[in-house]
C-alpha atoms as a PDB file:
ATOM      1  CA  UNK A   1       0.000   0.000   0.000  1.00  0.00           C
ATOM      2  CA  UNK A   2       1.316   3.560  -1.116  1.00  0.00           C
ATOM      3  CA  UNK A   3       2.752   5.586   2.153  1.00  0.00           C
ATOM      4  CA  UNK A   4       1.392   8.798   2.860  1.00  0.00           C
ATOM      5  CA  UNK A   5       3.342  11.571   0.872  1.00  0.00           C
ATOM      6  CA  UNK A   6       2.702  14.466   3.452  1.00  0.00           C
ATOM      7  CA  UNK A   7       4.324  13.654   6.947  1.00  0.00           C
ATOM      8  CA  UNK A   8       5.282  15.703  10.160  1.00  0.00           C
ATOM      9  CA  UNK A   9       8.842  16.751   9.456  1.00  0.00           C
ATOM     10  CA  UNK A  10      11.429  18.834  11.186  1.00  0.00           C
ATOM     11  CA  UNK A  11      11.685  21.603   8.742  1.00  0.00           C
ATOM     12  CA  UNK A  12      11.221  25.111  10.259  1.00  0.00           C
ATOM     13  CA  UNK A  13       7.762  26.573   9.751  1.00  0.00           C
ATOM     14  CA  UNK A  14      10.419  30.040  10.045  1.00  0.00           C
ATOM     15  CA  UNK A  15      12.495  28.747   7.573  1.00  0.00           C
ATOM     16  CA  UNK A  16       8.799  28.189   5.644  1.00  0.00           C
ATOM     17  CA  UNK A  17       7.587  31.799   5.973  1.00  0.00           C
ATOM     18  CA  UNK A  18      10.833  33.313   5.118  1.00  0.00           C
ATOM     19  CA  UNK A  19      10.682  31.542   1.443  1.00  0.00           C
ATOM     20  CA  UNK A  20       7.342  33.149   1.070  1.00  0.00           C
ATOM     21  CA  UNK A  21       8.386  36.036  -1.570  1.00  0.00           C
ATOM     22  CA  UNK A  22       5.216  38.769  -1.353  1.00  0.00           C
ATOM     23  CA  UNK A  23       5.559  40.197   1.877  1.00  0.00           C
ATOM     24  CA  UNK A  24       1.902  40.432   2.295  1.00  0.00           C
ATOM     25  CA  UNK A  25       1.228  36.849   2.066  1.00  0.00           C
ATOM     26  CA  UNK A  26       3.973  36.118   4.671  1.00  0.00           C
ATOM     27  CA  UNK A  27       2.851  38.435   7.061  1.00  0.00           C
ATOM     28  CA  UNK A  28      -0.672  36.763   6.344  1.00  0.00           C
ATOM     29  CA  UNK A  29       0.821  33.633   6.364  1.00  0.00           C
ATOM     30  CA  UNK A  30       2.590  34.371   9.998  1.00  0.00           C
ATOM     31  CA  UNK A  31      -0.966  36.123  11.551  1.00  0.00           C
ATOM     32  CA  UNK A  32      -2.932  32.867  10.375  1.00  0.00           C
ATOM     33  CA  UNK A  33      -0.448  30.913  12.278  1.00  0.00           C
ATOM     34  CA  UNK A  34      -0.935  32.971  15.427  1.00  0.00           C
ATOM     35  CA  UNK A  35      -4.890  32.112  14.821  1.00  0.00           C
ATOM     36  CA  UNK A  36      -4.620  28.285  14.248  1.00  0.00           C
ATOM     37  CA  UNK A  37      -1.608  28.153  17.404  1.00  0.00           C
ATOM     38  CA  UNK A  38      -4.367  30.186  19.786  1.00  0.00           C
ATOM     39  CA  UNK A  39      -7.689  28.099  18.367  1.00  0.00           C
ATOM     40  CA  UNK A  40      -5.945  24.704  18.475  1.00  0.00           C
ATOM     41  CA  UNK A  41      -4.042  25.055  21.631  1.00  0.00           C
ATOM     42  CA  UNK A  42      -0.792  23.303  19.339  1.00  0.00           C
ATOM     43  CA  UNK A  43       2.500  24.663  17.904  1.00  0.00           C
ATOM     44  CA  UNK A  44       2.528  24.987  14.304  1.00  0.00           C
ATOM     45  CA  UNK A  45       5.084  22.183  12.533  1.00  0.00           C
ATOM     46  CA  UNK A  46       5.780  21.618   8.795  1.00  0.00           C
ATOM     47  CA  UNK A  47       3.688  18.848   7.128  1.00  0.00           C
ATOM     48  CA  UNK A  48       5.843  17.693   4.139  1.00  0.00           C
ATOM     49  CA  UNK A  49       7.231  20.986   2.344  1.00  0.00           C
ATOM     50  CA  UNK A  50       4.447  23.161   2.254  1.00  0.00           C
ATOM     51  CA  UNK A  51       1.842  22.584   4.935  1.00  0.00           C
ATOM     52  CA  UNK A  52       1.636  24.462   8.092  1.00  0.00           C
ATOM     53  CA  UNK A  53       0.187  21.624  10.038  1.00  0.00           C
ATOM     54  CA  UNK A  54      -1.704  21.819  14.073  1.00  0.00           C
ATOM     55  CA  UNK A  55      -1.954  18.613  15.598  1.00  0.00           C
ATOM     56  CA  UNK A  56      -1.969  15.462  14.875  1.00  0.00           C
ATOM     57  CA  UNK A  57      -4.380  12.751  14.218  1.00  0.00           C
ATOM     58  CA  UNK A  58      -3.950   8.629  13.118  1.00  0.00           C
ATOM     59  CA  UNK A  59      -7.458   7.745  10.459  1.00  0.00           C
ATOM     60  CA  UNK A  60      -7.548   4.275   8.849  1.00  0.00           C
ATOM     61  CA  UNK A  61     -10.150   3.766   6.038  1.00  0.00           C
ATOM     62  CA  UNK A  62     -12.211   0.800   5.328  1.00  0.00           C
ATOM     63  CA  UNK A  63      -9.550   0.187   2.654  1.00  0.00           C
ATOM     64  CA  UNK A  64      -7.111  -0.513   5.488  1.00  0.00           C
ATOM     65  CA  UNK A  65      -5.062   2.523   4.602  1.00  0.00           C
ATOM     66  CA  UNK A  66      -4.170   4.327   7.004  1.00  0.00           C
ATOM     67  CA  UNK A  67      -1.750   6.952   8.131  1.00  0.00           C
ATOM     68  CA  UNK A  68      -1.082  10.828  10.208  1.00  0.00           C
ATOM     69  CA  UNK A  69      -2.304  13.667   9.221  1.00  0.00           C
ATOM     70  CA  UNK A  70      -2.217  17.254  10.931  1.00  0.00           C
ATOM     71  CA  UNK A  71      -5.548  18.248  12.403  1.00  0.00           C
ATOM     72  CA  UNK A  72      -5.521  21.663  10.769  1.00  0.00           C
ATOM     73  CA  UNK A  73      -3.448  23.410   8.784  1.00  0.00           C
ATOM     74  CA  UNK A  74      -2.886  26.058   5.484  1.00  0.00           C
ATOM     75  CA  UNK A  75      -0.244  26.048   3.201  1.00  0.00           C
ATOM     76  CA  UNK A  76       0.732  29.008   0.858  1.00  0.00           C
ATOM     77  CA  UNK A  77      -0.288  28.241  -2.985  1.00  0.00           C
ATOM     78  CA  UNK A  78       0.247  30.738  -6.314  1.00  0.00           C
ATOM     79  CA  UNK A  79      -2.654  32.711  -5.558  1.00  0.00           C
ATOM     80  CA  UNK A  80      -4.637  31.872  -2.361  1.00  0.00           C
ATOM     81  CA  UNK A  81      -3.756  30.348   1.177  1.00  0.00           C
ATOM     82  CA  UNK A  82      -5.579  26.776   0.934  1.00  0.00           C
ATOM     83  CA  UNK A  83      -6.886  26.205   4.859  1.00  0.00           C
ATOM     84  CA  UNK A  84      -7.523  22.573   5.359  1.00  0.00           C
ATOM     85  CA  UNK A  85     -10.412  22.087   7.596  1.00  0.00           C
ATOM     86  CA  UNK A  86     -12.808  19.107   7.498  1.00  0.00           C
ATOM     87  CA  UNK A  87     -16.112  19.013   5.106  1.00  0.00           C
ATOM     88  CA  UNK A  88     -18.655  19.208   7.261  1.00  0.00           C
ATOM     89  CA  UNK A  89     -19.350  20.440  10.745  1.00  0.00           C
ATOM     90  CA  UNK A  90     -22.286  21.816  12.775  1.00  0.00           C
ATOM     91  CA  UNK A  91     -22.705  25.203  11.935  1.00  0.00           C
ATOM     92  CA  UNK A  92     -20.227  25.417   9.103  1.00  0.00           C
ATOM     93  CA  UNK A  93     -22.390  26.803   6.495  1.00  0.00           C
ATOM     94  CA  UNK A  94     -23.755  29.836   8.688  1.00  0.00           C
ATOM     95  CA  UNK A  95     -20.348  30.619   9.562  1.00  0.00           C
ATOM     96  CA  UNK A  96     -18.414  29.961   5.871  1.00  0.00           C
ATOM     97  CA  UNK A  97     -21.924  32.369   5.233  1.00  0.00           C
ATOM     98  CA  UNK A  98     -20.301  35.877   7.428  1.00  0.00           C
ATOM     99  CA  UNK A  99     -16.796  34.806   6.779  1.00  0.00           C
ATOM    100  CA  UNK A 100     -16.209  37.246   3.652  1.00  0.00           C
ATOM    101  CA  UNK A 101     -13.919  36.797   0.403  1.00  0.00           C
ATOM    102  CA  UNK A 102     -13.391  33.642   0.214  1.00  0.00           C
ATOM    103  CA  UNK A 103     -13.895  29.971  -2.053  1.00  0.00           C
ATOM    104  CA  UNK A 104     -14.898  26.818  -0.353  1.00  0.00           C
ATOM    105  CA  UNK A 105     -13.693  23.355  -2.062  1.00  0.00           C
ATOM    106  CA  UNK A 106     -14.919  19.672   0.181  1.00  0.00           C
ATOM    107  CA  UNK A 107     -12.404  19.919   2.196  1.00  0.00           C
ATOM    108  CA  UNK A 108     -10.604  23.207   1.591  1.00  0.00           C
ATOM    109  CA  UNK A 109     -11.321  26.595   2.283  1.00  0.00           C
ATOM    110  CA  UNK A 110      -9.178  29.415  -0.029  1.00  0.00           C
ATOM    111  CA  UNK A 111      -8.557  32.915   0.388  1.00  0.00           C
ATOM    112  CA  UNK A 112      -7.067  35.855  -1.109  1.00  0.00           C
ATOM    113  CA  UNK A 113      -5.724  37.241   2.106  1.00  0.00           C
ATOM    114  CA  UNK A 114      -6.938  37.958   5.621  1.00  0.00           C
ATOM    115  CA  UNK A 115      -7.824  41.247   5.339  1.00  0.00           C
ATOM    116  CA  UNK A 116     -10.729  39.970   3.037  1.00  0.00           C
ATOM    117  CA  UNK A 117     -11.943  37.620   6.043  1.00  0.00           C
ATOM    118  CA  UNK A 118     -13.669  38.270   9.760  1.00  0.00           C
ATOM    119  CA  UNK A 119     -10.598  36.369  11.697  1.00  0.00           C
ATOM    120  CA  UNK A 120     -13.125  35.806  14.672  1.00  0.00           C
ATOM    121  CA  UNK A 121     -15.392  33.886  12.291  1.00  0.00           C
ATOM    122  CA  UNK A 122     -12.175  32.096  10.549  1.00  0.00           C
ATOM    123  CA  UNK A 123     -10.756  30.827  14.147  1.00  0.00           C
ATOM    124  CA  UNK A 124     -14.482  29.721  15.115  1.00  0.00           C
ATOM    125  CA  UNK A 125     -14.121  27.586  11.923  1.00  0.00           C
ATOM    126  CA  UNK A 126     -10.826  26.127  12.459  1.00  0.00           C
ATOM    127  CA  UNK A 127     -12.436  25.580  16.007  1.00  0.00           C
ATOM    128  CA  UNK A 128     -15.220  23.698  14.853  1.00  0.00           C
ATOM    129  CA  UNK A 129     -13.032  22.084  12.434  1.00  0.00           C
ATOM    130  CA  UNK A 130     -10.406  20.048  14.803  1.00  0.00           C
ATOM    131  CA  UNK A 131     -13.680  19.337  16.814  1.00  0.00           C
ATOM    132  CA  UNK A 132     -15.451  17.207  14.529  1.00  0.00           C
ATOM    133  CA  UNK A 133     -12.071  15.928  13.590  1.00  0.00           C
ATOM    134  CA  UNK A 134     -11.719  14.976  16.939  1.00  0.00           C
ATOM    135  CA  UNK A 135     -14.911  13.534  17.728  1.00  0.00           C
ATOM    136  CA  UNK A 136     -13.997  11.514  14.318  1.00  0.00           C
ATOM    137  CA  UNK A 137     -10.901  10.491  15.121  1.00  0.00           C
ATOM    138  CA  UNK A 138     -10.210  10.579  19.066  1.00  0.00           C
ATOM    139  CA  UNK A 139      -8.166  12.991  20.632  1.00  0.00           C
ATOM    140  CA  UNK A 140      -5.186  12.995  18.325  1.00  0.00           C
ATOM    141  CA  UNK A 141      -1.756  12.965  19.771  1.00  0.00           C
ATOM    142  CA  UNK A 142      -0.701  16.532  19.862  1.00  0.00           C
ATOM    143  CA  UNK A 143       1.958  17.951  18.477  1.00  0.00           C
ATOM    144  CA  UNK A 144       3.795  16.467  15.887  1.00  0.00           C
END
């Protein structure tokens, strides 16, 4: 069975957000990370190259694959910041509704940058995010 490509490594999430070229987006970047460190209660750690992962959580499919994966996270793509929060959650859809600016994929939620978001509606998603993750998945096993 194929291993999981994106893994907890020891690469600075610094290191990450210095490599970020536009200014703007870094600074985003760095402010979302404050967010996601303050709603998760965990340290930010790099998830393969590009993912600013929270947490950590072990799934295993019906398939029998199974693997890690951060509980939250956002990575820095060519023109939005891709959030990774889960699908579906109680209340998702009234809050994705006063969020602002922003695209909403199964699984992903892109934006532009934070000034075009309510950051006290963002964190209550992220919240309700590693929630249902958790309630999912058990209590995950903290920082990676």
């Amino acid at each position: 069975m194929a291993e999981n490509k994106t893994k907890a490594t020891d690469a600075s999430v610094d290191g990450y957000f210095a490599s970020i070229k536009d200014e703007a987006r870094r600074k985003d970047c760095e402010a979302l990370s404050r967010l996601m460190a303050k709603a998760t209660k965990e340290k930010p750690a790099m998830w393969g190259t590009s993912i600013v992962g929270f947490g950590s959580y072990h799934y295993r499919y019906e398939s029998g694959r199974e693997g890690d994966s951060c509980l939250t996270g956002f990575s820095s793509r060519a023109g939005d910041i891709s959030i990774y929060l889960v699908a579906s959650f109680p209340g998702r859809e009234a809050l994705l509704s006063k969020l602002g600016k922003h695209k909403a994929g199964k699984g992903c939620l892109y934006i532009r940058r934070l000034s075009d978001v309510d950051l006290a509606v963002l964190e209550r998603l992220v919240v309700g995010s590693v929630a249902e993750r958790k309630r999912h998945h058990g209590s995950g096993q903290g920082a990676a």
